[in-house]
C-alpha atoms as a PDB file:
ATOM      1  CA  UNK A   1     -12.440   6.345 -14.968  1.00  0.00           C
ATOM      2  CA  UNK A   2     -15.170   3.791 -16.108  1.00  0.00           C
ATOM      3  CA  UNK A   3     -14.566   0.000 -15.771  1.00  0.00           C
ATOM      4  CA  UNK A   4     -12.354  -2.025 -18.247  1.00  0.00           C
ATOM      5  CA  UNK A   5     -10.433  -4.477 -19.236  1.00  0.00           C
ATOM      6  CA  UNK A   6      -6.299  -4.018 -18.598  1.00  0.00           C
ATOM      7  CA  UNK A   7      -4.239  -6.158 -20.969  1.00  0.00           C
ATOM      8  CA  UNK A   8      -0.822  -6.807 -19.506  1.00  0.00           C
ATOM      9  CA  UNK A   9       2.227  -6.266 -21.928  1.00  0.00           C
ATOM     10  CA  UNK A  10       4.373  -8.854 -20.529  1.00  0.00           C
ATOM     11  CA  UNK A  11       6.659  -8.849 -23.108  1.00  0.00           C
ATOM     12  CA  UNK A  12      10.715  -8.767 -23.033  1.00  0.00           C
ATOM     13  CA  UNK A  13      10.918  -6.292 -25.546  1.00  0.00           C
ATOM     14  CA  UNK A  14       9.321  -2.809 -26.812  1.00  0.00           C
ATOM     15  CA  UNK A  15       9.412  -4.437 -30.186  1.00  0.00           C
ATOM     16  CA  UNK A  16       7.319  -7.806 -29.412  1.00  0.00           C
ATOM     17  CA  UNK A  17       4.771  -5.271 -27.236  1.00  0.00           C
ATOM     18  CA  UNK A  18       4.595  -3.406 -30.478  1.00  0.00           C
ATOM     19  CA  UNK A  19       3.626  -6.353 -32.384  1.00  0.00           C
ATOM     20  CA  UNK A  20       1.358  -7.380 -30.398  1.00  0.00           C
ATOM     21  CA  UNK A  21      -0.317  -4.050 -30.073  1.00  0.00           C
ATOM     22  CA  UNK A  22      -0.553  -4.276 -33.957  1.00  0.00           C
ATOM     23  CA  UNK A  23      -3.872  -6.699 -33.585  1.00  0.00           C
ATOM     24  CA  UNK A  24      -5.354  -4.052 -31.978  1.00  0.00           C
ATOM     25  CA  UNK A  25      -5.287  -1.081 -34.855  1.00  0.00           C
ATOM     26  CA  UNK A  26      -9.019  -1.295 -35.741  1.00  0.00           C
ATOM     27  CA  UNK A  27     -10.190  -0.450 -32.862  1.00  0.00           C
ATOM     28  CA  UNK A  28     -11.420   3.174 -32.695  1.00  0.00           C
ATOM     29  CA  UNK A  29     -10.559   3.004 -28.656  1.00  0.00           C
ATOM     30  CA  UNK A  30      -7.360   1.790 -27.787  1.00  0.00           C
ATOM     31  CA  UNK A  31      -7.209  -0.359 -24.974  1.00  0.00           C
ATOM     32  CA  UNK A  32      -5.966  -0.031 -21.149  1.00  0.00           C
ATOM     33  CA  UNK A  33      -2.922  -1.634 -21.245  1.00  0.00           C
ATOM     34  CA  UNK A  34      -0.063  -2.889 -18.042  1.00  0.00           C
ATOM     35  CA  UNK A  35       3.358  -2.322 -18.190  1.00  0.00           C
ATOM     36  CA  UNK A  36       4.803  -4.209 -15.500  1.00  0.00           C
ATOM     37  CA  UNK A  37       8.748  -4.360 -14.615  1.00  0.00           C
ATOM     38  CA  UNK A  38       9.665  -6.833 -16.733  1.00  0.00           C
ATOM     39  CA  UNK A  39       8.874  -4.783 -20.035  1.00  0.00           C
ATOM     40  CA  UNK A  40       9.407  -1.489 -18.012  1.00  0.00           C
ATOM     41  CA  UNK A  41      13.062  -2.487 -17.698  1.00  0.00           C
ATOM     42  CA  UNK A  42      13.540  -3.745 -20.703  1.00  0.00           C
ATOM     43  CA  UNK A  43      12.137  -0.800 -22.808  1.00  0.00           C
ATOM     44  CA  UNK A  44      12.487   2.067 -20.327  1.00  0.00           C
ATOM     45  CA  UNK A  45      10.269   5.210 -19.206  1.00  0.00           C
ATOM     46  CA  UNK A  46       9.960   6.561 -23.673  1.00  0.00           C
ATOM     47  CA  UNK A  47       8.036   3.254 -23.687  1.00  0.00           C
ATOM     48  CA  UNK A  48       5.877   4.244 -21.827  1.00  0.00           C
ATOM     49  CA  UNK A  49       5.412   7.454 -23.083  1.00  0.00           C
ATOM     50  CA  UNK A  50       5.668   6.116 -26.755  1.00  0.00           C
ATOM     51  CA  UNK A  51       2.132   4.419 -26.180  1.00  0.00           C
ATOM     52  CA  UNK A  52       0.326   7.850 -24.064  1.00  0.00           C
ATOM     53  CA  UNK A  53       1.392   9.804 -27.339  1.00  0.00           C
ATOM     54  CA  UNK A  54      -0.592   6.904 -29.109  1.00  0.00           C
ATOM     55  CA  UNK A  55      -3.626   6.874 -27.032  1.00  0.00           C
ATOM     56  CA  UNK A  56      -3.285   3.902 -24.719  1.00  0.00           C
ATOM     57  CA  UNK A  57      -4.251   4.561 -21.258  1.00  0.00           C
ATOM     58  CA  UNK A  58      -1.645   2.875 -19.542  1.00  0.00           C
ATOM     59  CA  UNK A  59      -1.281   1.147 -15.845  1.00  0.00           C
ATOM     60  CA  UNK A  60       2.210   1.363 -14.463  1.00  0.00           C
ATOM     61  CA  UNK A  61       3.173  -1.732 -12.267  1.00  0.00           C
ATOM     62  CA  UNK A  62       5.964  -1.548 -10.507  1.00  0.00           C
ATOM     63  CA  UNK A  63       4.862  -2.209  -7.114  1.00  0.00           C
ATOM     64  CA  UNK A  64       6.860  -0.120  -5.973  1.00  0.00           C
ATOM     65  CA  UNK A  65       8.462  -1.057  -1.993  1.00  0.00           C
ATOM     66  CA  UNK A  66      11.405   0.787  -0.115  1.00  0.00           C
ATOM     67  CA  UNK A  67      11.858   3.233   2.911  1.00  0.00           C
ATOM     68  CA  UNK A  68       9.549   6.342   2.346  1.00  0.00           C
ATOM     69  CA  UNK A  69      12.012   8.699   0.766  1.00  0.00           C
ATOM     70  CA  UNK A  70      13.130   6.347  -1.613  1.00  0.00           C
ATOM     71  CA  UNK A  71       9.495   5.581  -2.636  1.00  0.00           C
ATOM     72  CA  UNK A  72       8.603   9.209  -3.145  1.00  0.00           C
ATOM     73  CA  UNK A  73      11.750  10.065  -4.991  1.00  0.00           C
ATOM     74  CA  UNK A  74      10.652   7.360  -7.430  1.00  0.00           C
ATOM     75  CA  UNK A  75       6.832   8.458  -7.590  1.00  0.00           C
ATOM     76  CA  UNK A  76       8.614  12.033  -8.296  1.00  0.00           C
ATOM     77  CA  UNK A  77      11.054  10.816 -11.156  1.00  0.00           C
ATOM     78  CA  UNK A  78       8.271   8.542 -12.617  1.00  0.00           C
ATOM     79  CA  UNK A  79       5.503  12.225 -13.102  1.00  0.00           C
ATOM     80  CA  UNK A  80       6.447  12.996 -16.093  1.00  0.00           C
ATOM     81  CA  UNK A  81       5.422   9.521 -17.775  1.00  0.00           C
ATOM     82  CA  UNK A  82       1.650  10.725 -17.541  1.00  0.00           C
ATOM     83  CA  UNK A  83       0.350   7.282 -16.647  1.00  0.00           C
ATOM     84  CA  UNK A  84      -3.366   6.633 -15.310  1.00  0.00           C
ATOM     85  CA  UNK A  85      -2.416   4.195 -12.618  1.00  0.00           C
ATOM     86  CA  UNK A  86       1.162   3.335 -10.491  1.00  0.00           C
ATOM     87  CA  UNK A  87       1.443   0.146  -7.868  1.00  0.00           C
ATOM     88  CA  UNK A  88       3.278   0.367  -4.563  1.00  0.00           C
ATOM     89  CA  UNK A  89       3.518  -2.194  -1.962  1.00  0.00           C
ATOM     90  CA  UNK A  90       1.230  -2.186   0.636  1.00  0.00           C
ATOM     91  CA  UNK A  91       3.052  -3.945   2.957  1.00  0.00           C
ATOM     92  CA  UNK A  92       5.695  -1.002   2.524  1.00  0.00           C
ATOM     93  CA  UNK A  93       3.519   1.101   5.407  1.00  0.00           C
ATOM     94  CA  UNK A  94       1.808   4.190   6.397  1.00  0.00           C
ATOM     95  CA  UNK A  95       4.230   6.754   5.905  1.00  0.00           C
ATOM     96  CA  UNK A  96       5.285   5.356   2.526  1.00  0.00           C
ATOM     97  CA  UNK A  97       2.130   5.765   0.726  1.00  0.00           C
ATOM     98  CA  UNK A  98       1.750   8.729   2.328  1.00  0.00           C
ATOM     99  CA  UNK A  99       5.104   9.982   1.543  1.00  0.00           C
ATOM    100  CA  UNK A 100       4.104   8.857  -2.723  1.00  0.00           C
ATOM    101  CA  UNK A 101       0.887  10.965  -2.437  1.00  0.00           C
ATOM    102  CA  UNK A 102       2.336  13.800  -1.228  1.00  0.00           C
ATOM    103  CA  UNK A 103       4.933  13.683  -4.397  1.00  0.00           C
ATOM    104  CA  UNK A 104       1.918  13.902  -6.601  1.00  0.00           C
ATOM    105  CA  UNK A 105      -0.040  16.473  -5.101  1.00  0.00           C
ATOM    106  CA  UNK A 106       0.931  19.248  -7.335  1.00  0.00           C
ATOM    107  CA  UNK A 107      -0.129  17.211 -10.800  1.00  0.00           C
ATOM    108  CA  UNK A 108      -3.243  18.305 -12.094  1.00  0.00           C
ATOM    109  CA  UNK A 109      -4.027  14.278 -13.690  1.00  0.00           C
ATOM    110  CA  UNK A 110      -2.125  12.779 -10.871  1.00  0.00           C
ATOM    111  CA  UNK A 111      -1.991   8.592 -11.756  1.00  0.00           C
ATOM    112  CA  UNK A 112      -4.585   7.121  -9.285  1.00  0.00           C
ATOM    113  CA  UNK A 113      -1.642   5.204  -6.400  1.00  0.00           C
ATOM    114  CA  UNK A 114      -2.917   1.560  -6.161  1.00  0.00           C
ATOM    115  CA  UNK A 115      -1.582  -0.839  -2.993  1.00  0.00           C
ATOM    116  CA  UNK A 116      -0.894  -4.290  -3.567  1.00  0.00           C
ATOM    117  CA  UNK A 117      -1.943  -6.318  -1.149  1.00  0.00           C
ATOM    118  CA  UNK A 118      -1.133  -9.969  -1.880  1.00  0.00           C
ATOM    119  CA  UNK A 119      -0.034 -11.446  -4.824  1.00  0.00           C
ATOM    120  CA  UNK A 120      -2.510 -13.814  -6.618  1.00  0.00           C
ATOM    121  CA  UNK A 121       1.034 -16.792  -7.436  1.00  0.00           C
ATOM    122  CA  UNK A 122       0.422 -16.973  -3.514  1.00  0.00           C
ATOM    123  CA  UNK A 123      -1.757 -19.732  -2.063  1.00  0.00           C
ATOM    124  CA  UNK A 124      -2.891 -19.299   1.360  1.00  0.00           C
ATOM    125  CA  UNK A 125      -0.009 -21.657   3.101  1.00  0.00           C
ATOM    126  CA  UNK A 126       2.494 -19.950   0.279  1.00  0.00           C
ATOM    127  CA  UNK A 127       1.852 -16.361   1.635  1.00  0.00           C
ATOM    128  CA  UNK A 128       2.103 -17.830   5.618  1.00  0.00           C
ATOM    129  CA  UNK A 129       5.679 -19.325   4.459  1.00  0.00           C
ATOM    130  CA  UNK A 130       6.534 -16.119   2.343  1.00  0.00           C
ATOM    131  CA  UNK A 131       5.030 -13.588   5.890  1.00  0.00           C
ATOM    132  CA  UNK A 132       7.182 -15.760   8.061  1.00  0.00           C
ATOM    133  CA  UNK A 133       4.286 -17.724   9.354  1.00  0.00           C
ATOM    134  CA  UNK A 134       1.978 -15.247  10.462  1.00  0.00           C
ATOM    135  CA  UNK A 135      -1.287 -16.774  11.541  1.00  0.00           C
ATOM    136  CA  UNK A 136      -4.152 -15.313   9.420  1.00  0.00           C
ATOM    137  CA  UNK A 137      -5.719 -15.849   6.133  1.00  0.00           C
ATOM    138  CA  UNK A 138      -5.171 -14.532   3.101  1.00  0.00           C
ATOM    139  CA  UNK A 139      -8.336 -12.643   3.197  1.00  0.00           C
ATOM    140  CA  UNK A 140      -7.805 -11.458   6.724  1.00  0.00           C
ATOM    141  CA  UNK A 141      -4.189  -9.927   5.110  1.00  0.00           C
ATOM    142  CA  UNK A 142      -5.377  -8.531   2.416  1.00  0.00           C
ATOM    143  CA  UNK A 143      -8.497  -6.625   4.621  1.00  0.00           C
ATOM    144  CA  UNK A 144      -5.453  -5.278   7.075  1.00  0.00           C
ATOM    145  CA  UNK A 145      -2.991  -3.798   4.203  1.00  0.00           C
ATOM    146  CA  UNK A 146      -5.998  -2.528   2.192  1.00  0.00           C
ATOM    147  CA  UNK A 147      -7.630  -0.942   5.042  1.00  0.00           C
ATOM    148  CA  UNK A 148      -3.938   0.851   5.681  1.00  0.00           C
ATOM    149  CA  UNK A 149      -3.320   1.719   2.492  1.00  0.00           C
ATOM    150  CA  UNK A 150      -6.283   3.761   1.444  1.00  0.00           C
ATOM    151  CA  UNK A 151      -6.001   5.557   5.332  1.00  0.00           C
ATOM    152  CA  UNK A 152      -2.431   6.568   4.009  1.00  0.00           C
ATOM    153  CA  UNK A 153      -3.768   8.648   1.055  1.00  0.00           C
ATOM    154  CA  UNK A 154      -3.744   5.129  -1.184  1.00  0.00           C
ATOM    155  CA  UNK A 155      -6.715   5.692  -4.015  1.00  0.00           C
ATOM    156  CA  UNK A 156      -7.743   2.127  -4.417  1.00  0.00           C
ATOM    157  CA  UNK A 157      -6.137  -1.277  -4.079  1.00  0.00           C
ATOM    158  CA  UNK A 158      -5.075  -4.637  -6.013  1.00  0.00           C
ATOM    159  CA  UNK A 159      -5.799  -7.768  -5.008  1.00  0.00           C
ATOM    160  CA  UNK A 160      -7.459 -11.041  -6.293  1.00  0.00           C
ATOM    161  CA  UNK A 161     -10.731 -10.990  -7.336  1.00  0.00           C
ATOM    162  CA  UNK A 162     -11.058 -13.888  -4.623  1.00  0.00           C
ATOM    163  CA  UNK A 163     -11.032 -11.074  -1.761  1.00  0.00           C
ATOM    164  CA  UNK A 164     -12.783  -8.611  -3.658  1.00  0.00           C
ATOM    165  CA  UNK A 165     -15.795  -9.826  -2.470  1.00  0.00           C
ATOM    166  CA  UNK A 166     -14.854  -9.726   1.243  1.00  0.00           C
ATOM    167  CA  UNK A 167     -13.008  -6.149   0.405  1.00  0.00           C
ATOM    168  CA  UNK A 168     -16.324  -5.067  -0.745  1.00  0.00           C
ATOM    169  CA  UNK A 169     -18.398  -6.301   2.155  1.00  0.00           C
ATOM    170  CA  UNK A 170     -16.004  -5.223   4.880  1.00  0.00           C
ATOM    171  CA  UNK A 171     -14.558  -1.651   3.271  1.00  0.00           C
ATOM    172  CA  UNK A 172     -17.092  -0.583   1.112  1.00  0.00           C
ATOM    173  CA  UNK A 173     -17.405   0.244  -2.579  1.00  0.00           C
ATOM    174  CA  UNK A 174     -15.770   3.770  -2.741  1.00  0.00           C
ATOM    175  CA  UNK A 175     -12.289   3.012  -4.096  1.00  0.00           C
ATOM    176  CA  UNK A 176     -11.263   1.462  -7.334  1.00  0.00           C
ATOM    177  CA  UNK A 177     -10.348  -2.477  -7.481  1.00  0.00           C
ATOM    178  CA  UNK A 178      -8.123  -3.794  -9.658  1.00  0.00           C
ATOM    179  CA  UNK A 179      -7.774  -7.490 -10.165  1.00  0.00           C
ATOM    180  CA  UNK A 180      -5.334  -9.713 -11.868  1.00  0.00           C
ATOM    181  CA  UNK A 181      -5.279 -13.204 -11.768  1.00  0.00           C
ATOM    182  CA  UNK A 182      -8.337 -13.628 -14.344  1.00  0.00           C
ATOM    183  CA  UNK A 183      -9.112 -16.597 -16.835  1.00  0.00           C
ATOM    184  CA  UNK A 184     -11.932 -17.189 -18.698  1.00  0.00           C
ATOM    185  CA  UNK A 185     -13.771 -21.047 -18.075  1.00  0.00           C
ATOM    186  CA  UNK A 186     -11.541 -23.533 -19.645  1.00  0.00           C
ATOM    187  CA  UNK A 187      -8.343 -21.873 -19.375  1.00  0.00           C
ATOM    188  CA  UNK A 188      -5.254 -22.979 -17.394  1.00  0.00           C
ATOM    189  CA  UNK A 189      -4.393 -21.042 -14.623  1.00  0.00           C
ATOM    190  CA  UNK A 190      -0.335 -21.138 -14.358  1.00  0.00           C
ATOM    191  CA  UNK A 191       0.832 -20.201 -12.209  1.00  0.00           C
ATOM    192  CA  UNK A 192      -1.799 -17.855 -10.588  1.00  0.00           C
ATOM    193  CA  UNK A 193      -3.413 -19.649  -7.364  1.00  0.00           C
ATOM    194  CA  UNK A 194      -6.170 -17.218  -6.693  1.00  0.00           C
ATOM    195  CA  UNK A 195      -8.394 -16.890  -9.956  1.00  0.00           C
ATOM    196  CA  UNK A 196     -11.826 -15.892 -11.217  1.00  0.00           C
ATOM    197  CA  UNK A 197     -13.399 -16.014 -14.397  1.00  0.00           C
ATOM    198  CA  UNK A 198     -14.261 -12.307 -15.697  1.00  0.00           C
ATOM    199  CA  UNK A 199     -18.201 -12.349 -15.334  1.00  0.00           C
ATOM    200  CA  UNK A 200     -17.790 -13.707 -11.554  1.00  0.00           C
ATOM    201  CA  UNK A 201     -14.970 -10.758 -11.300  1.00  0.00           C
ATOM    202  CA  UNK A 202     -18.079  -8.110 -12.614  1.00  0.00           C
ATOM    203  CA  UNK A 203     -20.522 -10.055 -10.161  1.00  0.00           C
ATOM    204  CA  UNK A 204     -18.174  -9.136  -7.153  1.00  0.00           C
ATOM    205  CA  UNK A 205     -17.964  -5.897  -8.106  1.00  0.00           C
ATOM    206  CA  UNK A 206     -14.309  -5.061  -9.872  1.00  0.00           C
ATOM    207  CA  UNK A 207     -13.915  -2.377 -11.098  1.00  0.00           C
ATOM    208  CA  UNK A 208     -10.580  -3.246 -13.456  1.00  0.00           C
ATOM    209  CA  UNK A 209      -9.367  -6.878 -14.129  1.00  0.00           C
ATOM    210  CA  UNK A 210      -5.757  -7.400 -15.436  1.00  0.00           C
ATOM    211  CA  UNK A 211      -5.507 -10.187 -18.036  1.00  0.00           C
ATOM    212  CA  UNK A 212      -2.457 -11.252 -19.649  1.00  0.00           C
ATOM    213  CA  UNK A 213      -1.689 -14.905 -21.439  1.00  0.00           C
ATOM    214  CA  UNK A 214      -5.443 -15.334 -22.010  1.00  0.00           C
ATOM    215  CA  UNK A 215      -5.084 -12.695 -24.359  1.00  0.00           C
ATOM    216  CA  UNK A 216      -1.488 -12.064 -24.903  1.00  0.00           C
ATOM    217  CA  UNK A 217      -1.409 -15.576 -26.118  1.00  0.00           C
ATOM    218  CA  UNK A 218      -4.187 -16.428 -27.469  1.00  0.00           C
ATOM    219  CA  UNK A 219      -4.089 -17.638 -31.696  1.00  0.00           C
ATOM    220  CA  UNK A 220      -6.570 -14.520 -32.473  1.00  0.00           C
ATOM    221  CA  UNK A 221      -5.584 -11.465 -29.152  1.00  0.00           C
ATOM    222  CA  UNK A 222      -8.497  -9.312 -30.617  1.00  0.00           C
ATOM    223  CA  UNK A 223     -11.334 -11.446 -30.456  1.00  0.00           C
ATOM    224  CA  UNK A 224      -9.985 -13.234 -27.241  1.00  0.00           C
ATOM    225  CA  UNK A 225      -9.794  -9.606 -26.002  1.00  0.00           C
ATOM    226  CA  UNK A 226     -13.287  -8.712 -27.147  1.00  0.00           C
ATOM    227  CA  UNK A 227     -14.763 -11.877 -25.304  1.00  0.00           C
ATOM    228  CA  UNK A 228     -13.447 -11.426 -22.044  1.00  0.00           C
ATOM    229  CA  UNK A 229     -14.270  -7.696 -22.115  1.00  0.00           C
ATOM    230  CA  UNK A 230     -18.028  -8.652 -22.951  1.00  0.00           C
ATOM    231  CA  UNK A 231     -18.261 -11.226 -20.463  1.00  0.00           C
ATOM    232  CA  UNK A 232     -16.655  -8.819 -17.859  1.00  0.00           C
ATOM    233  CA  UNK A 233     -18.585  -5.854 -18.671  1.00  0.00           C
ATOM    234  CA  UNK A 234     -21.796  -7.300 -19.387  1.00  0.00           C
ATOM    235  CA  UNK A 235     -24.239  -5.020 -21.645  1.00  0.00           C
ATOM    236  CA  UNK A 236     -22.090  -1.881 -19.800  1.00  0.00           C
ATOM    237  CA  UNK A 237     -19.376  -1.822 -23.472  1.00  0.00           C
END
C-alpha cells in the first residue's frame, strides 16, 4: 500500500460524514479515509461498509484494548467490514496482538493490525501522570511498545510523527508508520501536543499521516486536502 494522506471522519453522524465526503466527488481516486469511534458508534459497522462499496479505502480506529480473548473476538466480529487498516492498543501486551493476528490469519486481504503507542493529546509530563509516573520519555515509551508490538505479529505502528524519527533510527524502516497529529505551518494545534507539519512528516520518513480539522474544517476541504497531500508527498502524487 503506497503512501497517503488519511482524512479522519470525525463526524457525529453518517449523514454530516456524507456531506463532507460530497467535496470530494471529482476526484477520480477516492481518498483514504479514518473512521474512528466516535463516528463508528454513531453510524455502526454498514458505515463502514457503505463507503468500501464506494471505493474509499478506509482505516478503522478503534484502538482496540482488553484481555486477549476479548480483543480477538472483536478483530473476529469486525472481518467482515473489509477495512485496510484496524488500531489496537499497544500497551494491551504480547499475547493480545498476538491473539488479533491469529483471528485474521485465514483472510486472504487481512486489514494491516496497527499498535498505538502513545497518544499525540499527551505531552511528555501528561503521559508520566496518565502511566502512573513511570520514569522515561515519551520517546523511550513509544520505542518499548512499538518494539513489542510488531514482535507480537503487530504489522506496523502509530505514533507521532515526533518519534518517527527515533522509531526509524532505532527499529528500522520495514513496517508501515502512521501518524496523526499533523498541521500544516500556520495552523493551530488544539489540542494535539506532539505535531509536525506534513513535509517534515515525509522528511522523517511516514509512511501515512492522519489529518483531520485541517481539512475537515477547512472553508474549501478539497483544495486544503490537495495541499497537504502535495506537501506530504512531494513530486511522489
Amino acid at each position: 500500500m503506497k503512501s497517503d494522506v488519511i482524512i479522519a471522519l470525525d463526524f457525529p453522524s453518517e449523514e454530516k460524514a456524507w456531506a463532507f465526503l460530497d467535496h470530494f466527488k471529482s476526484l477520480e481516486e477516492k481518498p483514504f479515509v479514518k473512521v474512528g469511534m466516535e463516528l463508528f458508534y454513531a453510524a455502526g459497522p454498514e458505515f463502514v461498509k457503505k463507503l468500501k462499496a464506494e471505493g474509499y479505502p478506509v482505516f478503522l480506529d478503534l484502538k482496540l484494548h482488553d484481555i486477549p480473548n476479548t480483543v480477538a473476538g472483536a478483530v473476529n466480529s469486525l472481518k467482515g467490514l473489509g477495512v485496510d487498516m484496524l488500531t489496537l492498543h499497544a500497551s494491551g501486551g504480547r499475547e493480545m496482538f498476538a491473539r488479533a493476528k491469529e483471528a485474521i490469519n485465514d483472510m486472504e486481504h487481512p486489514p494491516i493490525l496497527l499498535g498505538v503507542t502513545v497518544l499525540t493529546s499527551f505531552s511528555d509530563e501528561g503521559r508520566k501522570e496518565a502511566l502512573l509516573g513511570e520514569n522515561h520519555s515519551v520517546e523511550e515509551t513509544v520505542e518499548g511498545l512499538a518494539k513489542m508490538a510488531l514482535s507480537a505479529g503487530c504489522d506496523g505502528i502509530v505514533s507521532s510523527a515526533m518519534e518517527g524519527e527515533y522509531l526509524r533510527k532505532t527499529i528500522g524502516s520495514s513496517f508501515p508508520l502512521v501518524c496523526p497529529g499533523i498541521r500544516p505551518k500556520g495552523v493551530s494545534a488544539g489540542d494535539q501536543k506532539r505535531v509536525v507539519t506534513p513535509e517534515d512528516a515525509r522528511k522523517i520518513g511516514v509512511d501515512f499521516i492522519v489529518v483531520g480539522r485541517p481539512i475537515t474544517k477547512a472553508d474549501d476541504p478539497l483544495s486544503a486536502y490537495s495541499a497537504i497531500r502535495r506537501d506530504f508527498l512531494g513530486g511522489n502524487e
